[in-house]
C-alpha atoms as a PDB file:
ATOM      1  CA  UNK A   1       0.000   0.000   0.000  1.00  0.00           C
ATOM      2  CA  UNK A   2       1.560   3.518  -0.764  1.00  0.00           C
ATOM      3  CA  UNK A   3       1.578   6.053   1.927  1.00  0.00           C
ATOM      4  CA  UNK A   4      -1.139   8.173   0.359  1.00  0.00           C
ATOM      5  CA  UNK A   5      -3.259   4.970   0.763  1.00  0.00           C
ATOM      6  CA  UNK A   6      -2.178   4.449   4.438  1.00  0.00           C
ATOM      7  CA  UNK A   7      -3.515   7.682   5.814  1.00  0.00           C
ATOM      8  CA  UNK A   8      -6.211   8.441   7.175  1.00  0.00           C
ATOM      9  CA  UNK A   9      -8.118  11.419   6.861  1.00  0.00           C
ATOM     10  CA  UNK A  10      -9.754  13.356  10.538  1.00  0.00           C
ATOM     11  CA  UNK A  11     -11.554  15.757  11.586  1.00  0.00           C
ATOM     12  CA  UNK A  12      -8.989  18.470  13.002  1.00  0.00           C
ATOM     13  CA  UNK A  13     -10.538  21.696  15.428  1.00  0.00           C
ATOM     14  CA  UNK A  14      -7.650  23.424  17.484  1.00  0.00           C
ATOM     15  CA  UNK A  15      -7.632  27.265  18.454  1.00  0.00           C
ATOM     16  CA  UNK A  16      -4.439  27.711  19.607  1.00  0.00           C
ATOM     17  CA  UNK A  17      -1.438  26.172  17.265  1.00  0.00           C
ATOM     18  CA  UNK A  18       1.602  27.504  17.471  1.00  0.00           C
ATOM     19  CA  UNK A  19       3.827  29.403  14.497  1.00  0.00           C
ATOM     20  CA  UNK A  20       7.208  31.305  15.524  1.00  0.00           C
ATOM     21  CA  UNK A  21       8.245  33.615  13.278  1.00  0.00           C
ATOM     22  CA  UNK A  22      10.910  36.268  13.460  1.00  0.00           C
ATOM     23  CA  UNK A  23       9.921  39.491  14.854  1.00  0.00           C
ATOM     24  CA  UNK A  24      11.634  41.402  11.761  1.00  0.00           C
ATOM     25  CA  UNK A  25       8.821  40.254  10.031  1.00  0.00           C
ATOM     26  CA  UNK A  26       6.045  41.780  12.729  1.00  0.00           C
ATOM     27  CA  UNK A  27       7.507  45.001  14.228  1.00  0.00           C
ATOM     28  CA  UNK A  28       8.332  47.722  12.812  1.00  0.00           C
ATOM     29  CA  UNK A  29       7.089  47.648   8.913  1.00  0.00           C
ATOM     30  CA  UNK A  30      10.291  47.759   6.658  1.00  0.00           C
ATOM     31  CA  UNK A  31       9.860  51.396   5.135  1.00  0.00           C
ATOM     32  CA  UNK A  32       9.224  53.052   8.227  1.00  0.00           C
ATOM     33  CA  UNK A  33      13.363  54.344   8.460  1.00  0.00           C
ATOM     34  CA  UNK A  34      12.243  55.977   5.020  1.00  0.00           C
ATOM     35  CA  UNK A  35       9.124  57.848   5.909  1.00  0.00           C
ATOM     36  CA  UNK A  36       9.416  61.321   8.232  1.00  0.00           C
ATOM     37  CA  UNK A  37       5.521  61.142   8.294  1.00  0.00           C
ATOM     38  CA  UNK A  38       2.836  58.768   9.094  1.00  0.00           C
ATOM     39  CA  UNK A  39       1.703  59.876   5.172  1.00  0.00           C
ATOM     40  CA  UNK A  40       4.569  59.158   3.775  1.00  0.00           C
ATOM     41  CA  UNK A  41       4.629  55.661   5.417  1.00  0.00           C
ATOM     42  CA  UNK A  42       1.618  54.739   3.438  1.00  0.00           C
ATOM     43  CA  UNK A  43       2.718  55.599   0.208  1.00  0.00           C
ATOM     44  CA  UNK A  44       5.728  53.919   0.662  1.00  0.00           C
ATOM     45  CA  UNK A  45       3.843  50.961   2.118  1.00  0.00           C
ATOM     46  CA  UNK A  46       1.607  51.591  -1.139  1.00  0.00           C
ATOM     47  CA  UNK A  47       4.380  51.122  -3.555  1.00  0.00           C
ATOM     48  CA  UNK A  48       5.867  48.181  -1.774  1.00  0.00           C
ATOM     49  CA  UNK A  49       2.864  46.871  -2.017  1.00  0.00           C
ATOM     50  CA  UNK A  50       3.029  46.491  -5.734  1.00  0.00           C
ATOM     51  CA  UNK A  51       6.057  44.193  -5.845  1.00  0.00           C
ATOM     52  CA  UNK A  52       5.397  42.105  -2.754  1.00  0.00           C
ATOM     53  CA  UNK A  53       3.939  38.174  -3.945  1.00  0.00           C
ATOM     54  CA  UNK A  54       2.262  38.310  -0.450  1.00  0.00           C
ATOM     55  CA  UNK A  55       0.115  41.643  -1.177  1.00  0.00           C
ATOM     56  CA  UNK A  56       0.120  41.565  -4.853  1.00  0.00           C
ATOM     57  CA  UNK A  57      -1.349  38.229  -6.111  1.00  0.00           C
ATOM     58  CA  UNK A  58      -0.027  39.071  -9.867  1.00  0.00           C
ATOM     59  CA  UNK A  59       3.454  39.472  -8.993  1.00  0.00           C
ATOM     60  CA  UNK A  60       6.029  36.551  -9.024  1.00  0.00           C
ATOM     61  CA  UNK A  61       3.837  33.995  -7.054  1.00  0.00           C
ATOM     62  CA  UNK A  62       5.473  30.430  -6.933  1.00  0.00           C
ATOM     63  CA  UNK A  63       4.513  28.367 -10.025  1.00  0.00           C
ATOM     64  CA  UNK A  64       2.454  25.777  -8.079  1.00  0.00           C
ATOM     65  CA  UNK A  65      -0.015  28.999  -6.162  1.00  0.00           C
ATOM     66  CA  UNK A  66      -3.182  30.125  -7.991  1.00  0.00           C
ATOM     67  CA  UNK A  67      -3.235  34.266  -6.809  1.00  0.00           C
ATOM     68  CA  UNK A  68      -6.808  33.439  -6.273  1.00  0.00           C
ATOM     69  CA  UNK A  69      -6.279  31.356  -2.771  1.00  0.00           C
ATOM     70  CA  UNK A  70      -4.427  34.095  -1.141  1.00  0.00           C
ATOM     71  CA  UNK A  71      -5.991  35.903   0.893  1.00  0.00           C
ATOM     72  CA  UNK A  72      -6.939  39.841   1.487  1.00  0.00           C
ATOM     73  CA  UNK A  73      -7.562  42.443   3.697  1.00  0.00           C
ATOM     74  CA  UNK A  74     -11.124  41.295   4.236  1.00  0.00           C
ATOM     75  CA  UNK A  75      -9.957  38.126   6.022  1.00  0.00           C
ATOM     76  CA  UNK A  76      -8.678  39.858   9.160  1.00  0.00           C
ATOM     77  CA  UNK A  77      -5.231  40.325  10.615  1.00  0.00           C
ATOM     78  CA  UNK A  78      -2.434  38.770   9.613  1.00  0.00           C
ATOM     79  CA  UNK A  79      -3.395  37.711   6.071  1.00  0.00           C
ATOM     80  CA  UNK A  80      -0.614  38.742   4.824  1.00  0.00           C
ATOM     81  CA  UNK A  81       1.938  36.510   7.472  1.00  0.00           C
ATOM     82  CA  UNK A  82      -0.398  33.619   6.394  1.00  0.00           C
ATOM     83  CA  UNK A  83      -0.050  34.710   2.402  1.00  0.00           C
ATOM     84  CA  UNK A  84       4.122  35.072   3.282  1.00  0.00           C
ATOM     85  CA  UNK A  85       4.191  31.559   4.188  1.00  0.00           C
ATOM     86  CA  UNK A  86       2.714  30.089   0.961  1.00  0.00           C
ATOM     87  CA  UNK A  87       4.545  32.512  -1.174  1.00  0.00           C
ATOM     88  CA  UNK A  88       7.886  32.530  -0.185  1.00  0.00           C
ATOM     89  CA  UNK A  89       9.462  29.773  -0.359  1.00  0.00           C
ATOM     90  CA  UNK A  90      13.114  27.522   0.315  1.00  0.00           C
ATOM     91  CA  UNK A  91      14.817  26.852  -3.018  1.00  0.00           C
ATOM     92  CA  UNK A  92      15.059  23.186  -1.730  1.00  0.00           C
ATOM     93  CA  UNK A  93      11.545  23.349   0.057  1.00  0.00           C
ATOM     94  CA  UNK A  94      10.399  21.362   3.420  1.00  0.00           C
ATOM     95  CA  UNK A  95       9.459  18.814   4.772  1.00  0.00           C
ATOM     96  CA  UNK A  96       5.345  18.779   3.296  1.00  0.00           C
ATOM     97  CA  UNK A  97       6.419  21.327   0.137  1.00  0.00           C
ATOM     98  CA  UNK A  98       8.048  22.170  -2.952  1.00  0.00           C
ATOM     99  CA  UNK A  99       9.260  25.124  -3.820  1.00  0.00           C
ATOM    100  CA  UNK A 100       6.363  25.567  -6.041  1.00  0.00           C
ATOM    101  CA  UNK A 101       4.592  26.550  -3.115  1.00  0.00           C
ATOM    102  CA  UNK A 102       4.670  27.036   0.334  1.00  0.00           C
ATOM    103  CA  UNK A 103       2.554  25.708   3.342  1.00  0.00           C
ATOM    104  CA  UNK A 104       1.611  26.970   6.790  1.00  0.00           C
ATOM    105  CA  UNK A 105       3.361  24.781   9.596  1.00  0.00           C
ATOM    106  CA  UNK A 106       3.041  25.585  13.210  1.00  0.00           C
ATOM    107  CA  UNK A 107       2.761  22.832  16.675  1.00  0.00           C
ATOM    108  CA  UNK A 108      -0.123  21.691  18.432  1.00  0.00           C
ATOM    109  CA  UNK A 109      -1.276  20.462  21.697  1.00  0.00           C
ATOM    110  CA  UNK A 110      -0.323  20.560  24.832  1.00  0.00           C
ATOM    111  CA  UNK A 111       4.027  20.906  23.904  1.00  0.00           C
ATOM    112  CA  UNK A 112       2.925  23.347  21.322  1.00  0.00           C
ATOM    113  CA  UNK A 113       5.162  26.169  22.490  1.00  0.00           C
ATOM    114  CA  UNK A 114       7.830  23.629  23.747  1.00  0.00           C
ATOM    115  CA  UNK A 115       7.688  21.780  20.491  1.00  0.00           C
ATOM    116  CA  UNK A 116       8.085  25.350  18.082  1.00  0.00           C
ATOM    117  CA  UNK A 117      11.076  26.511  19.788  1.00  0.00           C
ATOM    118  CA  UNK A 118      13.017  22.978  19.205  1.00  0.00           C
ATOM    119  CA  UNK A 119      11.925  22.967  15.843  1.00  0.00           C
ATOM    120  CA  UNK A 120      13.232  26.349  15.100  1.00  0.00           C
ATOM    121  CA  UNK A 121      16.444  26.386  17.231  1.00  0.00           C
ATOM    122  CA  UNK A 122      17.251  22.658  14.908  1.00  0.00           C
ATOM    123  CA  UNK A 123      16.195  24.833  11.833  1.00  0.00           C
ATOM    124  CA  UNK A 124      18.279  27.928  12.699  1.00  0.00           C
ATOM    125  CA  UNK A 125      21.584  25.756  14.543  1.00  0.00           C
ATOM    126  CA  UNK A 126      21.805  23.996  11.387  1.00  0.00           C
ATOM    127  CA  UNK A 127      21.723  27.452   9.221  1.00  0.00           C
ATOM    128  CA  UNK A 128      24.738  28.013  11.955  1.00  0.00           C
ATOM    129  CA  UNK A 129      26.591  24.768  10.845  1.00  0.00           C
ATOM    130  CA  UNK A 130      27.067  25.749   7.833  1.00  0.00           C
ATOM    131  CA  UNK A 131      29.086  28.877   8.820  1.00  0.00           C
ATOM    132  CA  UNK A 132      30.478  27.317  11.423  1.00  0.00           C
ATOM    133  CA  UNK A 133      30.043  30.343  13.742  1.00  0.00           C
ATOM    134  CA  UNK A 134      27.500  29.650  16.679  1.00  0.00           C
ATOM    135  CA  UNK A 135      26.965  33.358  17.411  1.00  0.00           C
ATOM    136  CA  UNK A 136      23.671  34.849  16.507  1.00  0.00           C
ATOM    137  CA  UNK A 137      20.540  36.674  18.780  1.00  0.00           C
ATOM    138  CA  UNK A 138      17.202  36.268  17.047  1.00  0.00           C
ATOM    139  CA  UNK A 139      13.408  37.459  19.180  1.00  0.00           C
ATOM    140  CA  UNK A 140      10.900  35.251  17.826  1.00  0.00           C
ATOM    141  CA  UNK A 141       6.961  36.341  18.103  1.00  0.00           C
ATOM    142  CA  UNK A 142       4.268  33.141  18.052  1.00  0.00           C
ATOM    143  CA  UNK A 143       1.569  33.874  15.772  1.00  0.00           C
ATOM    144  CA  UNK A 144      -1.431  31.735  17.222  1.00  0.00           C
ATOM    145  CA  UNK A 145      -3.995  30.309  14.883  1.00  0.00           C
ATOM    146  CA  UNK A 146      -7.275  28.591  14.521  1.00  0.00           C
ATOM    147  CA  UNK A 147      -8.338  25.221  12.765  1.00  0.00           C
ATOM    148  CA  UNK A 148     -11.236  23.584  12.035  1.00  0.00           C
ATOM    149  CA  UNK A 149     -10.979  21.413   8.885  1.00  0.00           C
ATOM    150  CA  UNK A 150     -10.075  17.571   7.625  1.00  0.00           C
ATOM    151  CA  UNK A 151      -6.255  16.693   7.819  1.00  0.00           C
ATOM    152  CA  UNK A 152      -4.439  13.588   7.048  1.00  0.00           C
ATOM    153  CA  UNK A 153      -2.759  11.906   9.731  1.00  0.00           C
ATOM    154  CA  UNK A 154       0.778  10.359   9.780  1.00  0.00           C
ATOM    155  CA  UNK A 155       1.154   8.176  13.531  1.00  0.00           C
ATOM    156  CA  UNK A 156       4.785   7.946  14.519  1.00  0.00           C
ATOM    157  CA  UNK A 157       4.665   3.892  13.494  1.00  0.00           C
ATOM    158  CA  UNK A 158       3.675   4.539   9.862  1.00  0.00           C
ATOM    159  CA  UNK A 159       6.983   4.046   9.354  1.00  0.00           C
ATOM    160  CA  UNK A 160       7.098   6.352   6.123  1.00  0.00           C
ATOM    161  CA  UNK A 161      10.288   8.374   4.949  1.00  0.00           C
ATOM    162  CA  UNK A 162       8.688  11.422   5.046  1.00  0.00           C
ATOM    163  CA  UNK A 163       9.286  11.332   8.529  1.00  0.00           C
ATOM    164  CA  UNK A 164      12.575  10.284   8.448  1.00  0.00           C
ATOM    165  CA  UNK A 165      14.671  12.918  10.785  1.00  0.00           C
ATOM    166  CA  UNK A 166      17.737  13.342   7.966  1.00  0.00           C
ATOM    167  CA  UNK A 167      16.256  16.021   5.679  1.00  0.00           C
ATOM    168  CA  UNK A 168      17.943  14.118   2.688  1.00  0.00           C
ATOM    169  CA  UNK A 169      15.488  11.399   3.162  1.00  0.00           C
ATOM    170  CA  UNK A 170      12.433  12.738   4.625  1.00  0.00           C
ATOM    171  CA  UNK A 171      11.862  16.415   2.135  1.00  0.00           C
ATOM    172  CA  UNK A 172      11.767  14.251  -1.079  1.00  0.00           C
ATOM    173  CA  UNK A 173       9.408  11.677   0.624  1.00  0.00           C
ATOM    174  CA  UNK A 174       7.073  14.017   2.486  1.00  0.00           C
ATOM    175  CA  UNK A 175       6.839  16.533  -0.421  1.00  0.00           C
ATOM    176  CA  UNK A 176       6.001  13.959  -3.047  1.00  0.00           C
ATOM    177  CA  UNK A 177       3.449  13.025  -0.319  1.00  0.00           C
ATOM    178  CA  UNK A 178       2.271  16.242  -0.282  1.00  0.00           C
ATOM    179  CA  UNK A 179       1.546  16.712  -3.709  1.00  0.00           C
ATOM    180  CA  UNK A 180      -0.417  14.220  -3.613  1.00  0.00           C
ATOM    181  CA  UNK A 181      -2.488  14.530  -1.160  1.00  0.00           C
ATOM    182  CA  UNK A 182      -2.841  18.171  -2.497  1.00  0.00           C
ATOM    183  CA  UNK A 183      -3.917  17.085  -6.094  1.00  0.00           C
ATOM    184  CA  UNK A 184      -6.470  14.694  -4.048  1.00  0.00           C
ATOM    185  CA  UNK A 185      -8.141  17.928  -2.648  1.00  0.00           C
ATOM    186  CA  UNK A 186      -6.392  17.200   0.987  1.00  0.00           C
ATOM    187  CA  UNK A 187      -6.235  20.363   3.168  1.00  0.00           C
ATOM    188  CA  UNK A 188      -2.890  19.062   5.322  1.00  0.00           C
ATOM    189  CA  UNK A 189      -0.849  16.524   7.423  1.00  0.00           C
ATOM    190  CA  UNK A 190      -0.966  16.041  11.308  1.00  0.00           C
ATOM    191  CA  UNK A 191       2.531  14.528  12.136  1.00  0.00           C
ATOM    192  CA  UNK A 192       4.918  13.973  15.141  1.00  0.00           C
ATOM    193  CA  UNK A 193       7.833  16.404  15.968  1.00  0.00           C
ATOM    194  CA  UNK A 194      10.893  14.754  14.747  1.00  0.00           C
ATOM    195  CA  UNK A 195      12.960  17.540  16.696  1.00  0.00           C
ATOM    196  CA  UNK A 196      10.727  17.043  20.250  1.00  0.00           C
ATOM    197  CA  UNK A 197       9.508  14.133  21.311  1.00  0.00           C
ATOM    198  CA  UNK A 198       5.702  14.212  22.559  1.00  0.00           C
ATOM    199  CA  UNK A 199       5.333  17.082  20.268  1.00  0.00           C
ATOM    200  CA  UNK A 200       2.834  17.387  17.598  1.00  0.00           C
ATOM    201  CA  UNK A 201       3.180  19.596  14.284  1.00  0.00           C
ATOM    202  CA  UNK A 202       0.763  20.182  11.580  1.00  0.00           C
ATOM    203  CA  UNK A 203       1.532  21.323   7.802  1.00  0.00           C
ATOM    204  CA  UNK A 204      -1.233  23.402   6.183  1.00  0.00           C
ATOM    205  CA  UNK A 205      -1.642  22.971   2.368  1.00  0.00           C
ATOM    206  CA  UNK A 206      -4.135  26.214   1.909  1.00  0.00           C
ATOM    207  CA  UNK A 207      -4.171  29.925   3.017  1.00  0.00           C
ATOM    208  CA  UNK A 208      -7.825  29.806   3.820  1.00  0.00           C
ATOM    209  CA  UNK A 209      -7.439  27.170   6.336  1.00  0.00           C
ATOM    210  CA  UNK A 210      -5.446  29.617   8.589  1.00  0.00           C
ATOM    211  CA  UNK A 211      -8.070  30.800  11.070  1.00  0.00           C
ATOM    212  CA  UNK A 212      -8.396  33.756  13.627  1.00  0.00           C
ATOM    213  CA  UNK A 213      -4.249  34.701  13.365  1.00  0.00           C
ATOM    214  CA  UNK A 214      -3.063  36.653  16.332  1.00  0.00           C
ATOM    215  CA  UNK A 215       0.342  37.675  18.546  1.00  0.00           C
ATOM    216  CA  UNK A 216       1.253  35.855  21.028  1.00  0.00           C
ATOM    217  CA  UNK A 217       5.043  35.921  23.320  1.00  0.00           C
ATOM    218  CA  UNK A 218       7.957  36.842  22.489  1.00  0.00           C
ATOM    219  CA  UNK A 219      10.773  34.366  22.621  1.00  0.00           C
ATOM    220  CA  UNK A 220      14.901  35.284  22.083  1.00  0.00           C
ATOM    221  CA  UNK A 221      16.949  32.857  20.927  1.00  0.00           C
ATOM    222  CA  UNK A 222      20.445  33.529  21.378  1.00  0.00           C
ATOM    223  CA  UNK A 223      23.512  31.263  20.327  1.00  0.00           C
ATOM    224  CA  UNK A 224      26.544  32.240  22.532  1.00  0.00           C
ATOM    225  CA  UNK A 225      28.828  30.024  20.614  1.00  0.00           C
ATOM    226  CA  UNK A 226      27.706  26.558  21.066  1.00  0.00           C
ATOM    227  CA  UNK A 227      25.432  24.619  18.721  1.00  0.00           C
ATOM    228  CA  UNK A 228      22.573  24.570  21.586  1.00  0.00           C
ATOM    229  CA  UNK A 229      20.630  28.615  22.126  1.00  0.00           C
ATOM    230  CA  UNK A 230      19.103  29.608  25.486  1.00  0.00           C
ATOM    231  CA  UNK A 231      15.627  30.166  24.776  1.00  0.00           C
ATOM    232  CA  UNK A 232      14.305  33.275  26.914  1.00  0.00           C
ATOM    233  CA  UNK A 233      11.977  35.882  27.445  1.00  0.00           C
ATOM    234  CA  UNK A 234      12.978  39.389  26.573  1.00  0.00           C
ATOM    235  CA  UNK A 235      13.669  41.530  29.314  1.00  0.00           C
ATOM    236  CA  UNK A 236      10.829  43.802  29.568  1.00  0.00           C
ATOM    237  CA  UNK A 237      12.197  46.476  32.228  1.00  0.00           C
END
């Protein structure tokens, strides 16, 4: 049996899921060291606008993302941090996509926030490894969302190389998988944490899935020249 034909498909409703994302991409919006005035903010914003894939549907959108999924203003906050993740995209993609398309992936349950710091402190220590240099301070912001939809499940004993912990072997796997299950009209994959154990992670194939996006805590990661970061609160004095 292939592992499309494995899975089963359930009935998925969770408020809270967690997504960290770097506060760069939250704070301060990037022409604001350009404008003097609030006015001249938002035509700077305005013309930004027209050459950002997350705004601007028409403009360079991965091959495999129909403009008409993403979503606008009219959905609520944080449209476009849900319309970033589909559109931009790693040149060797993830675990559950291509680079012909992004997907929203955040943790679940009760190790949520537990289980989306490990997964980004792997994701950022091996960025590190490649440079060799273990020295970097990152703040992190969770951005908590809603779901209430179908998702595929993969259980820790399926036993399938998508969830194989060596990249090498899992990203081909899982994003062949993913296609897939995407071409079959599937909205996503429930899977264990291959960086925490207990945890729980989810991969989200469509923008309109994302439900109810807000802010949650602040989180810095700082790597003082060993392969493992401290994970703490900001100092808020």
């Amino acid at each position: 049996m292939s592992a499309l034909g494995s899975l089963r498909q359930r009935p998925f409703t969770e408020p809270d899921t967690i997504r960290l994302i770097s506060t760069a991409y939250i704070d301060e919006p990037a022409m604001a060291p350009l404008a003097d005035t609030a006015q001249d903010l938002e035509v700077l914003e305005m013309l930004e606008g027209l050459t950002s894939p997350r705004r601007t549907p028409a403009v360079a959108l991965p091959a495999g993302l129909d403009p008409d999924e993403l979503l606008s203003e009219a959905d609520g906050y944080g449209h476009t941090l849900v319309n970033a993740a589909f559109c931009y995209t790693r040149p060797g993609g993830n675990r559950f996509n291509g680079p012909e398309r992004g997907a929203w992936y955040a943790a679940w349950g009760p190790l949520a926030v537990a289980t989306a710091q490990t997964e980004v402190a792997w994701h950022l220590t091996r960025e590190l490894e490649a440079t060799r240099v273990f020295v970097n301070r990152t703040l992190y912001r969770e951005l908590v969302a809603g779901f209430t939809t179908d998702f595929h499940e993969i259980p820790a004993e399926a036993g399938i190389a998508a969830l194989d912990p060596d990249p090498a072997t899992a990203y081909p796997a899982g994003q062949a998988l993913a296609s897939a299950l995407l071409a079959a009209g599937g909205n996503g994959v429930l899977y264990p944490s291959l960086r925490h154990s207990g945890g729980t992670c989810l991969a989200a194939f469509r923008p309109h899935l994302v439900q109810n996006v807000r802010q949650g805590d602040t989180w810095c990661f700082s790597w003082e020249g060993a392969p493992v970061p401290a994970i703490t609160r900001p100092d808020r004095s």
